[in-house]
C-alpha atoms as a PDB file:
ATOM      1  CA  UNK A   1     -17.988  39.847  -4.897  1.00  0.00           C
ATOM      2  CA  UNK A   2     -18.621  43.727  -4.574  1.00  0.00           C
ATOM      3  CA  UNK A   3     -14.851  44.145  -3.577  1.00  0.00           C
ATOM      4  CA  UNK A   4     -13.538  42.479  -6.218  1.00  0.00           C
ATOM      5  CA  UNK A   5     -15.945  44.498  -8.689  1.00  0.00           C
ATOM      6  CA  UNK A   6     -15.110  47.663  -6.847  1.00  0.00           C
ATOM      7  CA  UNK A   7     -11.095  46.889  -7.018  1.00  0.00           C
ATOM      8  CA  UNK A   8     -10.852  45.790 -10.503  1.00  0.00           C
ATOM      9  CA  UNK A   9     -12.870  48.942 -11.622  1.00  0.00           C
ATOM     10  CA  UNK A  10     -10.144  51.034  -9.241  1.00  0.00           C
ATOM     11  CA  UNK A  11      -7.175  49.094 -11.183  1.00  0.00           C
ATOM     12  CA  UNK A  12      -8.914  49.191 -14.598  1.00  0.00           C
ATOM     13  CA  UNK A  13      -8.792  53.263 -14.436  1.00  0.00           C
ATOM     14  CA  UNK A  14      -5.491  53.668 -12.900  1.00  0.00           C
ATOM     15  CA  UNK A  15      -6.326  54.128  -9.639  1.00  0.00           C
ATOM     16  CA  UNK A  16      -4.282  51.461  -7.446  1.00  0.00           C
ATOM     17  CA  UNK A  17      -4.844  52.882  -3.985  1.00  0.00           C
ATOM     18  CA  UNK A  18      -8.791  52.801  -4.221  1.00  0.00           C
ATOM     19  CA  UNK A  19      -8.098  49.038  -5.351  1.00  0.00           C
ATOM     20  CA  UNK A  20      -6.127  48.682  -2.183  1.00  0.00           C
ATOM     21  CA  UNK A  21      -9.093  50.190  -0.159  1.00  0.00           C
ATOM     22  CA  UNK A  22     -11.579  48.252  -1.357  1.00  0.00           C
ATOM     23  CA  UNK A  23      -9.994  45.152  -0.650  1.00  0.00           C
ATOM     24  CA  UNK A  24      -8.502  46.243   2.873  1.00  0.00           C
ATOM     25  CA  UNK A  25     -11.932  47.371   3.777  1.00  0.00           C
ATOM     26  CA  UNK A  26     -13.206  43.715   3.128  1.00  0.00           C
ATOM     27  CA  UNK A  27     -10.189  42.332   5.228  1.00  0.00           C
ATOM     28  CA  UNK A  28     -10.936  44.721   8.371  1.00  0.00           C
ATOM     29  CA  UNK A  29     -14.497  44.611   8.181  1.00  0.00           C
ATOM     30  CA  UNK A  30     -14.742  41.327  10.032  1.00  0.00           C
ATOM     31  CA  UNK A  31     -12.850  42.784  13.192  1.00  0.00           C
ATOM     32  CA  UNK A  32     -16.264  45.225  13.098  1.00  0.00           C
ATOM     33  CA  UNK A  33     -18.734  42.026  12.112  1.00  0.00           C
ATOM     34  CA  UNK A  34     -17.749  39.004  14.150  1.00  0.00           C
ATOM     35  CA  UNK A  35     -17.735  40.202  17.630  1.00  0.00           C
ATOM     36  CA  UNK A  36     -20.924  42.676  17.388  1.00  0.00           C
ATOM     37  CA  UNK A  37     -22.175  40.113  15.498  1.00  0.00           C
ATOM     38  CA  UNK A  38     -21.186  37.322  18.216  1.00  0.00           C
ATOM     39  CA  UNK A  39     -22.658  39.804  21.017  1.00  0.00           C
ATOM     40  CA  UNK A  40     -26.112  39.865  19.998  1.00  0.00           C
ATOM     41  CA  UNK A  41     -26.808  36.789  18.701  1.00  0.00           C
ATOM     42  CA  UNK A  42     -26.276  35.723  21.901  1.00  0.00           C
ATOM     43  CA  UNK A  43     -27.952  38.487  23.541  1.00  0.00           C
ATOM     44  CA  UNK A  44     -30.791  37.191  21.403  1.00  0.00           C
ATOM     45  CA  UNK A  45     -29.953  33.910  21.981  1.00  0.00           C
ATOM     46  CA  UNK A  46     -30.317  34.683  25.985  1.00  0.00           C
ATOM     47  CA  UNK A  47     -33.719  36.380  25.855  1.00  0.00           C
ATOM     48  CA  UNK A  48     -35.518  33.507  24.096  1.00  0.00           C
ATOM     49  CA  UNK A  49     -33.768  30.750  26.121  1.00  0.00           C
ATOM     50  CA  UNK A  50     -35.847  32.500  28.994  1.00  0.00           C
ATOM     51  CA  UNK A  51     -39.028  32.266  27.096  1.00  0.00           C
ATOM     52  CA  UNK A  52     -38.415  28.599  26.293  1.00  0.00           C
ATOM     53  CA  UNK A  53     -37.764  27.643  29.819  1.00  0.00           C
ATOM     54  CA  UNK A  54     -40.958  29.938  30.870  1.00  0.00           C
ATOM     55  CA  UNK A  55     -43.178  28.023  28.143  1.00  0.00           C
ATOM     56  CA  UNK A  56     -41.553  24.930  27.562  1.00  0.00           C
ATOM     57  CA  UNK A  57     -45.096  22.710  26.651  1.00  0.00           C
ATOM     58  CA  UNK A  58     -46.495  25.468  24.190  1.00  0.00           C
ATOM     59  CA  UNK A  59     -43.218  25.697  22.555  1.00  0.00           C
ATOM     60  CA  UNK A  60     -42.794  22.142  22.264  1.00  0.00           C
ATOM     61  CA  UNK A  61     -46.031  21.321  20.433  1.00  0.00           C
ATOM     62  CA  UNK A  62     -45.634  24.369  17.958  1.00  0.00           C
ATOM     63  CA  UNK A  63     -42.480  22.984  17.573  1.00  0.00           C
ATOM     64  CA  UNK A  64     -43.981  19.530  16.763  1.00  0.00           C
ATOM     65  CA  UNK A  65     -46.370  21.035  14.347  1.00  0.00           C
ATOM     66  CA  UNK A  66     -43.910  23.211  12.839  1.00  0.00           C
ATOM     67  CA  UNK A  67     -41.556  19.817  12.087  1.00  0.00           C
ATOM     68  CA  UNK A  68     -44.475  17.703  10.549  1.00  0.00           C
ATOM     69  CA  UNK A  69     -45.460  20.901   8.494  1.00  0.00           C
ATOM     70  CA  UNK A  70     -41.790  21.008   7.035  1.00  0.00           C
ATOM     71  CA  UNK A  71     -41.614  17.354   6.531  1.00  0.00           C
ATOM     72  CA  UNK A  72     -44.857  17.695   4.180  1.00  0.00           C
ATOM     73  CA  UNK A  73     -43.735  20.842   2.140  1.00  0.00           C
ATOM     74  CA  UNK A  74     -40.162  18.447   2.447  1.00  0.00           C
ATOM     75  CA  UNK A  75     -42.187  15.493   1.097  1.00  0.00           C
ATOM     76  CA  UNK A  76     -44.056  17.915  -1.559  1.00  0.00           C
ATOM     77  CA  UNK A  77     -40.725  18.991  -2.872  1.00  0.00           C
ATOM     78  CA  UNK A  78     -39.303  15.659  -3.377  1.00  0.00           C
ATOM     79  CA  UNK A  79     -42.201  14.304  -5.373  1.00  0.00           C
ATOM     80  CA  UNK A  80     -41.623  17.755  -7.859  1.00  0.00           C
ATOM     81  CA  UNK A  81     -39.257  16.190 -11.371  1.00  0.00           C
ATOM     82  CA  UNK A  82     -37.053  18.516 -12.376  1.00  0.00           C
ATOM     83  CA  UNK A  83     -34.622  18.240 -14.919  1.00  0.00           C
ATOM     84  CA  UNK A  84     -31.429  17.051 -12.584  1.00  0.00           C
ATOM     85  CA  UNK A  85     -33.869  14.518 -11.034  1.00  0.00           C
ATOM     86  CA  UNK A  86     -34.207  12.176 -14.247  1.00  0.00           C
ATOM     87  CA  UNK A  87     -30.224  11.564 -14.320  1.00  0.00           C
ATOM     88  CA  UNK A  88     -29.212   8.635 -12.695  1.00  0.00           C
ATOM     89  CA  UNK A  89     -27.135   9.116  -9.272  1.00  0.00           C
ATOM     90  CA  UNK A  90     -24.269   7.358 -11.009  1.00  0.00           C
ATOM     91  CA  UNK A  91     -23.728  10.217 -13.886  1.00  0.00           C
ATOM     92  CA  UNK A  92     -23.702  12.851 -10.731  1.00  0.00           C
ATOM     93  CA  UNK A  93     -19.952  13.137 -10.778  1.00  0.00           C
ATOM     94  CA  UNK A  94     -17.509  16.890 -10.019  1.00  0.00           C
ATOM     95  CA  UNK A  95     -17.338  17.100 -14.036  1.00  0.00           C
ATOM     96  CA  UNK A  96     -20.816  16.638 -13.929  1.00  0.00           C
ATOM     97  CA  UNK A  97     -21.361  19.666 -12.020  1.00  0.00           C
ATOM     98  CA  UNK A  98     -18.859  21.722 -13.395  1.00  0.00           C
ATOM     99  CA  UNK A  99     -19.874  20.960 -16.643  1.00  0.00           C
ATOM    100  CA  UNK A 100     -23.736  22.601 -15.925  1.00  0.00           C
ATOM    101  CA  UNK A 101     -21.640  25.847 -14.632  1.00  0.00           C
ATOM    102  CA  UNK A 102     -19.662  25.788 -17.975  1.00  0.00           C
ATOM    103  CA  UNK A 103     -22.830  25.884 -19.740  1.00  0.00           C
ATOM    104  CA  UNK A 104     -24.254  28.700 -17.434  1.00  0.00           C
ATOM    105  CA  UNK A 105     -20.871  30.717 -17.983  1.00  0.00           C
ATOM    106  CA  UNK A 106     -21.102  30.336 -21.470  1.00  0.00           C
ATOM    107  CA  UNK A 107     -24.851  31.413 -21.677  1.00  0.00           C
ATOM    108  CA  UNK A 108     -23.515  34.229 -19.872  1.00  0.00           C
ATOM    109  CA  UNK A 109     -20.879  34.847 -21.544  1.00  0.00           C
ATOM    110  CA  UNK A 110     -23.539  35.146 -24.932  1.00  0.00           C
ATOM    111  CA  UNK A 111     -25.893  37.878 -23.227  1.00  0.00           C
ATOM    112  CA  UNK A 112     -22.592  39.837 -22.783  1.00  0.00           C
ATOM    113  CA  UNK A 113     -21.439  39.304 -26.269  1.00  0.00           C
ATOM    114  CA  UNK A 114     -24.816  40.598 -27.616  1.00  0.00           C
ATOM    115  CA  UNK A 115     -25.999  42.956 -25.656  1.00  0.00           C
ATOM    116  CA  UNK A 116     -22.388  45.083 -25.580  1.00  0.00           C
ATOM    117  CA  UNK A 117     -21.375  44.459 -22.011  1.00  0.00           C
ATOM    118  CA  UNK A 118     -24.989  46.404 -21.323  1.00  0.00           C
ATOM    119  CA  UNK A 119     -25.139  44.133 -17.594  1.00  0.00           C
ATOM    120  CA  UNK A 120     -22.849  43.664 -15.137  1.00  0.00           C
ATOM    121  CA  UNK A 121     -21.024  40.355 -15.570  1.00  0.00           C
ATOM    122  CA  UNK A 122     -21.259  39.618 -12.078  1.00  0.00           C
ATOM    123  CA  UNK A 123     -25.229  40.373 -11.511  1.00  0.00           C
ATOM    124  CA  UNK A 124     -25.503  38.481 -14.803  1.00  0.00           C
ATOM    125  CA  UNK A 125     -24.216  35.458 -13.009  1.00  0.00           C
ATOM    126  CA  UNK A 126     -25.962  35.730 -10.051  1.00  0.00           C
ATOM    127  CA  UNK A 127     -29.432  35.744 -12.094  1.00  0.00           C
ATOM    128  CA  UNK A 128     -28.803  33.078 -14.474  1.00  0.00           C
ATOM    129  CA  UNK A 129     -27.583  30.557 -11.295  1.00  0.00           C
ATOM    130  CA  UNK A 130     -30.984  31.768  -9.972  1.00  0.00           C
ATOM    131  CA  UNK A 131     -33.270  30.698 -13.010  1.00  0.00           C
ATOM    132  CA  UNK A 132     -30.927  27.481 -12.851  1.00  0.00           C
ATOM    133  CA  UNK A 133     -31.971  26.600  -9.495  1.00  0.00           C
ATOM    134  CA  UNK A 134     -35.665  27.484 -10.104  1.00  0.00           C
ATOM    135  CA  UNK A 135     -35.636  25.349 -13.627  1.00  0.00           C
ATOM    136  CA  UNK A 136     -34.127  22.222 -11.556  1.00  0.00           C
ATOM    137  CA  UNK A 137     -31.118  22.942 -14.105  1.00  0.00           C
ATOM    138  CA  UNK A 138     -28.539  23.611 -11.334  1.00  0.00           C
ATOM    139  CA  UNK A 139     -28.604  22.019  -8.061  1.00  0.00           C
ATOM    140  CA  UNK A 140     -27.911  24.107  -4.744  1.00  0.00           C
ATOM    141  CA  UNK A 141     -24.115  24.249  -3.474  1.00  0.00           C
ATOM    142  CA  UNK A 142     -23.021  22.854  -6.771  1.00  0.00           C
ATOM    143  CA  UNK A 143     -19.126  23.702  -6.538  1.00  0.00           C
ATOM    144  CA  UNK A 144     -19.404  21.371  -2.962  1.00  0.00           C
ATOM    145  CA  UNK A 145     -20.751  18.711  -4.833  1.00  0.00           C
ATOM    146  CA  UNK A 146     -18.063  19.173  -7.617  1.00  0.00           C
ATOM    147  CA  UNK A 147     -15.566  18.659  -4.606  1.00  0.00           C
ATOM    148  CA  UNK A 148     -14.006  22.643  -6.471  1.00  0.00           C
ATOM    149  CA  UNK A 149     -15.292  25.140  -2.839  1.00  0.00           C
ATOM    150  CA  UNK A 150     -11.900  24.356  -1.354  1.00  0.00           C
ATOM    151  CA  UNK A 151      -9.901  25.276  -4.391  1.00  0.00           C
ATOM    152  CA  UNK A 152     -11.720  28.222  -6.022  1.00  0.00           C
ATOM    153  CA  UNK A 153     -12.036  29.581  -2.305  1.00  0.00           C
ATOM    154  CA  UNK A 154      -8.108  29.595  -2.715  1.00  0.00           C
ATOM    155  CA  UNK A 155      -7.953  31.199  -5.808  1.00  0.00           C
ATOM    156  CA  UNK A 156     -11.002  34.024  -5.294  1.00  0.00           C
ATOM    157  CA  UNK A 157      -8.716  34.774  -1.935  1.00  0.00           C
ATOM    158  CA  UNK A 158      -5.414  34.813  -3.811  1.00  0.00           C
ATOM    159  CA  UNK A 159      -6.875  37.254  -6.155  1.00  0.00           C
ATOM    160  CA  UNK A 160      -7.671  39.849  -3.974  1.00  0.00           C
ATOM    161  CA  UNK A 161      -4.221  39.906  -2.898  1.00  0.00           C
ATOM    162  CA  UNK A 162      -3.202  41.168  -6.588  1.00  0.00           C
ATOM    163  CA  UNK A 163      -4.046  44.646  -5.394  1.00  0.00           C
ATOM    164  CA  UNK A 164      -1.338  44.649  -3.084  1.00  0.00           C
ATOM    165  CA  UNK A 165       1.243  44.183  -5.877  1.00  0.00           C
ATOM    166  CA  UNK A 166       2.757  47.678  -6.109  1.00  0.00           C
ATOM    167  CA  UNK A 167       2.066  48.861  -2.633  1.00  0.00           C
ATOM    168  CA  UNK A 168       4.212  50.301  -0.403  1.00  0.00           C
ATOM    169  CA  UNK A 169       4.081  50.669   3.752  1.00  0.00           C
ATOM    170  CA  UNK A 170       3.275  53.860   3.592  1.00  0.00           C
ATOM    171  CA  UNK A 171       0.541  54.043   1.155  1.00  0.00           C
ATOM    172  CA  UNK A 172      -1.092  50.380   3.665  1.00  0.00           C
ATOM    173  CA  UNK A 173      -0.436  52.794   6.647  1.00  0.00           C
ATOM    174  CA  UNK A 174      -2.065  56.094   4.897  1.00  0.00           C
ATOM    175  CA  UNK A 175      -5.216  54.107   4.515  1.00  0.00           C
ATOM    176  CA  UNK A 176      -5.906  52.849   8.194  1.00  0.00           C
ATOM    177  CA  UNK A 177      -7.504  56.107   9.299  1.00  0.00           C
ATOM    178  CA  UNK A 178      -9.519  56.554   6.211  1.00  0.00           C
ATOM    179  CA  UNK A 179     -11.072  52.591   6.641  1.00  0.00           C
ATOM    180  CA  UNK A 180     -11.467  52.423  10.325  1.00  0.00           C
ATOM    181  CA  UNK A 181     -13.928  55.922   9.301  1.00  0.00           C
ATOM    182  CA  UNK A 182     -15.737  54.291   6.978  1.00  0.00           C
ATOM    183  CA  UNK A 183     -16.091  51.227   8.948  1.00  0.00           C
ATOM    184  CA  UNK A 184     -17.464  53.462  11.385  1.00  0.00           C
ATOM    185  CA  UNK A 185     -19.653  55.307   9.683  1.00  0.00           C
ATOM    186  CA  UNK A 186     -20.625  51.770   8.077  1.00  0.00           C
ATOM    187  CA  UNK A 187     -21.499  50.783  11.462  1.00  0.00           C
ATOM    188  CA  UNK A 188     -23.442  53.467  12.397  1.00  0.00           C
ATOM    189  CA  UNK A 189     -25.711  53.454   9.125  1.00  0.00           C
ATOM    190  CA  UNK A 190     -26.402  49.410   9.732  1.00  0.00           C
ATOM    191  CA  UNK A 191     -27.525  50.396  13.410  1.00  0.00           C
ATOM    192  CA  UNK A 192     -29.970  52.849  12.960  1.00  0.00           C
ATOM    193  CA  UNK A 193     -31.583  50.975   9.487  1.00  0.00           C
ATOM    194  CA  UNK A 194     -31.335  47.951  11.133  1.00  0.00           C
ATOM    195  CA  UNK A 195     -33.553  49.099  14.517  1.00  0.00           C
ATOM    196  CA  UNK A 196     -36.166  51.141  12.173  1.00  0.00           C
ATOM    197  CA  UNK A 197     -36.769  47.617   9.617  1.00  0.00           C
ATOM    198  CA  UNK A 198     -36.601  45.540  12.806  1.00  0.00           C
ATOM    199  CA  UNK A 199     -39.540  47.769  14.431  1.00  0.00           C
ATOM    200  CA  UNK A 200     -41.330  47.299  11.486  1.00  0.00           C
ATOM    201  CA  UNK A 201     -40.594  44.078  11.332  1.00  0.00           C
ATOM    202  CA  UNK A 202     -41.532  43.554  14.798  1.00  0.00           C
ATOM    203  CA  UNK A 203     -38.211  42.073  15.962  1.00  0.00           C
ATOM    204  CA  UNK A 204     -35.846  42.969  19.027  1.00  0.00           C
ATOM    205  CA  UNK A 205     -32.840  45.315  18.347  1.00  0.00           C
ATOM    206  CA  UNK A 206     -30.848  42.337  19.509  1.00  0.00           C
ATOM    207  CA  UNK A 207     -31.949  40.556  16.680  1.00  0.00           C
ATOM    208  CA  UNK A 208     -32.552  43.753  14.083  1.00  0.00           C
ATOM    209  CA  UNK A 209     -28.653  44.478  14.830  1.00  0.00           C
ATOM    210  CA  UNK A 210     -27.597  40.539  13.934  1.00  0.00           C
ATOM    211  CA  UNK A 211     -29.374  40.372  11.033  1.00  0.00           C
ATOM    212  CA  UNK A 212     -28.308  43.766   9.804  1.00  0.00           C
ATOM    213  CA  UNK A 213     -24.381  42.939  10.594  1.00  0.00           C
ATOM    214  CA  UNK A 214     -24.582  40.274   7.776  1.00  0.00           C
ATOM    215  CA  UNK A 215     -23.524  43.020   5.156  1.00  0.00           C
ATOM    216  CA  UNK A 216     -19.807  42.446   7.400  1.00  0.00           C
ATOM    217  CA  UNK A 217     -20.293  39.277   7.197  1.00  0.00           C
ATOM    218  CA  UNK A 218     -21.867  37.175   4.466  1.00  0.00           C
ATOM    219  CA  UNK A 219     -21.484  32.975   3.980  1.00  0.00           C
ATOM    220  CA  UNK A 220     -20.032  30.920   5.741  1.00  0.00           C
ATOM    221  CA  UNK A 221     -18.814  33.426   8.594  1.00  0.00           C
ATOM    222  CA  UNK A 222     -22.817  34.362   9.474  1.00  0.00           C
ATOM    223  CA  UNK A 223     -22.814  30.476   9.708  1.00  0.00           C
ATOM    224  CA  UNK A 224     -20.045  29.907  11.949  1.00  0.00           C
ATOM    225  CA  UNK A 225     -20.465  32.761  14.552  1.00  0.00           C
ATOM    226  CA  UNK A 226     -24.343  32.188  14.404  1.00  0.00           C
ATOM    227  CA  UNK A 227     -23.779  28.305  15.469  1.00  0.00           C
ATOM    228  CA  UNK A 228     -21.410  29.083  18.095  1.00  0.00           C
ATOM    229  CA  UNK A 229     -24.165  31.292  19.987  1.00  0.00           C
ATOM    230  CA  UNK A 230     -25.943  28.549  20.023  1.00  0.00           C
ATOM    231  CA  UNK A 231     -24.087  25.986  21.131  1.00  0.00           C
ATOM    232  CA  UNK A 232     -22.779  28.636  23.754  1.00  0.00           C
ATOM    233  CA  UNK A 233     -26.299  29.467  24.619  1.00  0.00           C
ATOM    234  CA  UNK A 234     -28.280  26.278  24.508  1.00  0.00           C
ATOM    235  CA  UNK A 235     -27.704  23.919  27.507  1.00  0.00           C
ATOM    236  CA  UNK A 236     -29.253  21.239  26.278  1.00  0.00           C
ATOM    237  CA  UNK A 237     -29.589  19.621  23.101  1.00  0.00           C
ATOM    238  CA  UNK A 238     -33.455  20.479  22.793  1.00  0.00           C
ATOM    239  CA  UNK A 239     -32.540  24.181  23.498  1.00  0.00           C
ATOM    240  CA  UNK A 240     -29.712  24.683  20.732  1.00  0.00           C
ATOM    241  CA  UNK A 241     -32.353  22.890  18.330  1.00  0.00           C
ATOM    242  CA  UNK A 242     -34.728  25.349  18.977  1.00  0.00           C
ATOM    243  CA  UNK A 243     -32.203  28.299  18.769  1.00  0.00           C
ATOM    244  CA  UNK A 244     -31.050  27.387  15.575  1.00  0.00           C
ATOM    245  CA  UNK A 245     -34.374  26.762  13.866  1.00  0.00           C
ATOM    246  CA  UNK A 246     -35.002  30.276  14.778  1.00  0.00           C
ATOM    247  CA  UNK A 247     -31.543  32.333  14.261  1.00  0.00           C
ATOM    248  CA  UNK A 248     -29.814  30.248  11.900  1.00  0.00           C
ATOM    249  CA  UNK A 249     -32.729  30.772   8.466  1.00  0.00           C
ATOM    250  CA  UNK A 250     -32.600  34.691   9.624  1.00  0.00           C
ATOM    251  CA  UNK A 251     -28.738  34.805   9.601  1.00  0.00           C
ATOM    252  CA  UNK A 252     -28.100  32.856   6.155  1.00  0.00           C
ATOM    253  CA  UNK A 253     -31.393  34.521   4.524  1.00  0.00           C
ATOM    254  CA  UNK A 254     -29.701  38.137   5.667  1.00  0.00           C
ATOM    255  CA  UNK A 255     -26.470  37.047   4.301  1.00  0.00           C
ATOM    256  CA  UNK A 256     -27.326  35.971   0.900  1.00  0.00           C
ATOM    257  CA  UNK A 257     -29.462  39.233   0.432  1.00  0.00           C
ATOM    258  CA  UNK A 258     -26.863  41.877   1.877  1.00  0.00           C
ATOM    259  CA  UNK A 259     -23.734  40.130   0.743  1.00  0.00           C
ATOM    260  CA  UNK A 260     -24.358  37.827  -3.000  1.00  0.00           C
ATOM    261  CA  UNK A 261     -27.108  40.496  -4.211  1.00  0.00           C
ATOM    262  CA  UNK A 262     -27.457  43.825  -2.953  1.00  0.00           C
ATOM    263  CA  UNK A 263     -23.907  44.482  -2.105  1.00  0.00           C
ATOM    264  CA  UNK A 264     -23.356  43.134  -5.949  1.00  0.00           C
ATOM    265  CA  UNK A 265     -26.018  45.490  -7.311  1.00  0.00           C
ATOM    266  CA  UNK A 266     -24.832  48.618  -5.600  1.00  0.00           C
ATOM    267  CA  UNK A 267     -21.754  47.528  -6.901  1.00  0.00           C
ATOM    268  CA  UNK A 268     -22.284  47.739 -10.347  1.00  0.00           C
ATOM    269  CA  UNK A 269     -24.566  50.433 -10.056  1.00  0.00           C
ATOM    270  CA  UNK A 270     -21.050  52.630  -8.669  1.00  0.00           C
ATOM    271  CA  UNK A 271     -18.463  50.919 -11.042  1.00  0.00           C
ATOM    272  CA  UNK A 272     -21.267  53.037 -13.729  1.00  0.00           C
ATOM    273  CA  UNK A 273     -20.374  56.404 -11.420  1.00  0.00           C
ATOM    274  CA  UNK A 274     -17.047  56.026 -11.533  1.00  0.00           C
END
């Protein structure tokens, strides 16, 4: 979401080579995120294995009391009406769905109208899906539901290419040595902040360093890499259960923050800079 902010703000002003950095930068950034990212997890993934093996019994009944204590909250939540719980299964079709997002986009679409573009469209949209989910208006992973992720995937993917329009070789070649810097540098920065929160924080820098990769990452790649630690990790079916109640919640949380919101918010706060 940032790139495309950050690229469309680049085209809007005349500036198509910035537009092609920002959206190279998000193609090469995964050759950075996936194998650090892959290395530590199961690094991570290693270390706690031991501890498991080393306190199997303790584990297993905090484990135990951990899994009735989530099937309560679980139970708690599903007794809670909300506003998509009194329509009948049968209405719960894709146009369904994508009808609620209309109505979100339009609401949107309003605020901008009368407020003078004051927001960011994008951060807009990211808060009102918010206060959907939290009134019960919008249910999670909506666009799955609508049967649309596979399709609008497509399209979000197609759109970066746009950038690439006018380019020639040389100007794609002039801007390898300026990304791999900044990747660099990126890298850098996300080490040390990520080993100063995580002793804060009390984690490993195994861990501090996973989490902190996410802003390379970001849904569903943190997903993918983070369950084939696991299942590269775990011998057993017991151990991979217990790795990814642990590692999984970290890796998603991280990746919703860093990538849908505070890469979106810094953003917009630089599209206003530029």
């Amino acid at each position: 979401m940032a790139t495309i902010i950050m690229s469309d703000q680049a085209a809007a002003m005349g500036l198509p080579e910035i537009a092609m950095l920002a959206t190279l930068i998000f193609v090469f950034q995964g050759f950075f995120g996936f194998p650090l990212t892959s290395f530590f997890l199961r690094k991570e993934g290693r270390v706690m294995i031991e501890q498991f093996r080393k306190n199997k019994s303790s584990k297993s009944s905090a484990k135990t009391s951990a899994a009735s204590g989530t099937a309560v909250s679980k139970a708690t939540v599903s007794e809670k009406k909300t506003i998509n719980s009194l329509v009948p299964e049968k209405y719960k079709t894709p146009t369904y769905y994508l009808t609620k997002l209309g109505i979100l986009a339009v609401i949107v679409y309003i605020i901008n109208l009368f407020t003078g573009q004051f927001f960011s469209q994008t951060i807009l949209e990211i808060a009102i899906g918010v206060i959907g989910v939290m009134c019960g208006f919008l249910e999670k992973e909506p666009l799955k539901k609508a049967q649309s992720m596979g399709i609008l995937q497509l399209c979000l993917t197609a759109s970066f290419m746009r950038n690439f329009a006018d380019s020639t070789p040389q100007q794609l070649f002039g801007l390898i040595v300026p990304i791999f810097g900044f990747l660099v540098m990126a890298s850098i920065a996300i080490a040390v902040a990520s080993i100063l929160v995580g002793k804060v924080m009390k984690f490993s820098v195994s861990m501090s360093m996973a989490i902190g990769l996410n802003c390379f990452l970001g849904f569903p790649f943190n997903y993918i890499i983070c369950d084939e630690a696991v299942n590269a990790v775990g011998e057993t079916e017991e151990e991979r259960e217990y790795l990814n109640g642990i590692l999984m919640p970290k890796m998603i949380i991280s990746g919703i923050v860093a990538v849908s919101m505070v890469s979106t918010l810094v953003a917009g706060m630089f599209v206003g800079m530029m």
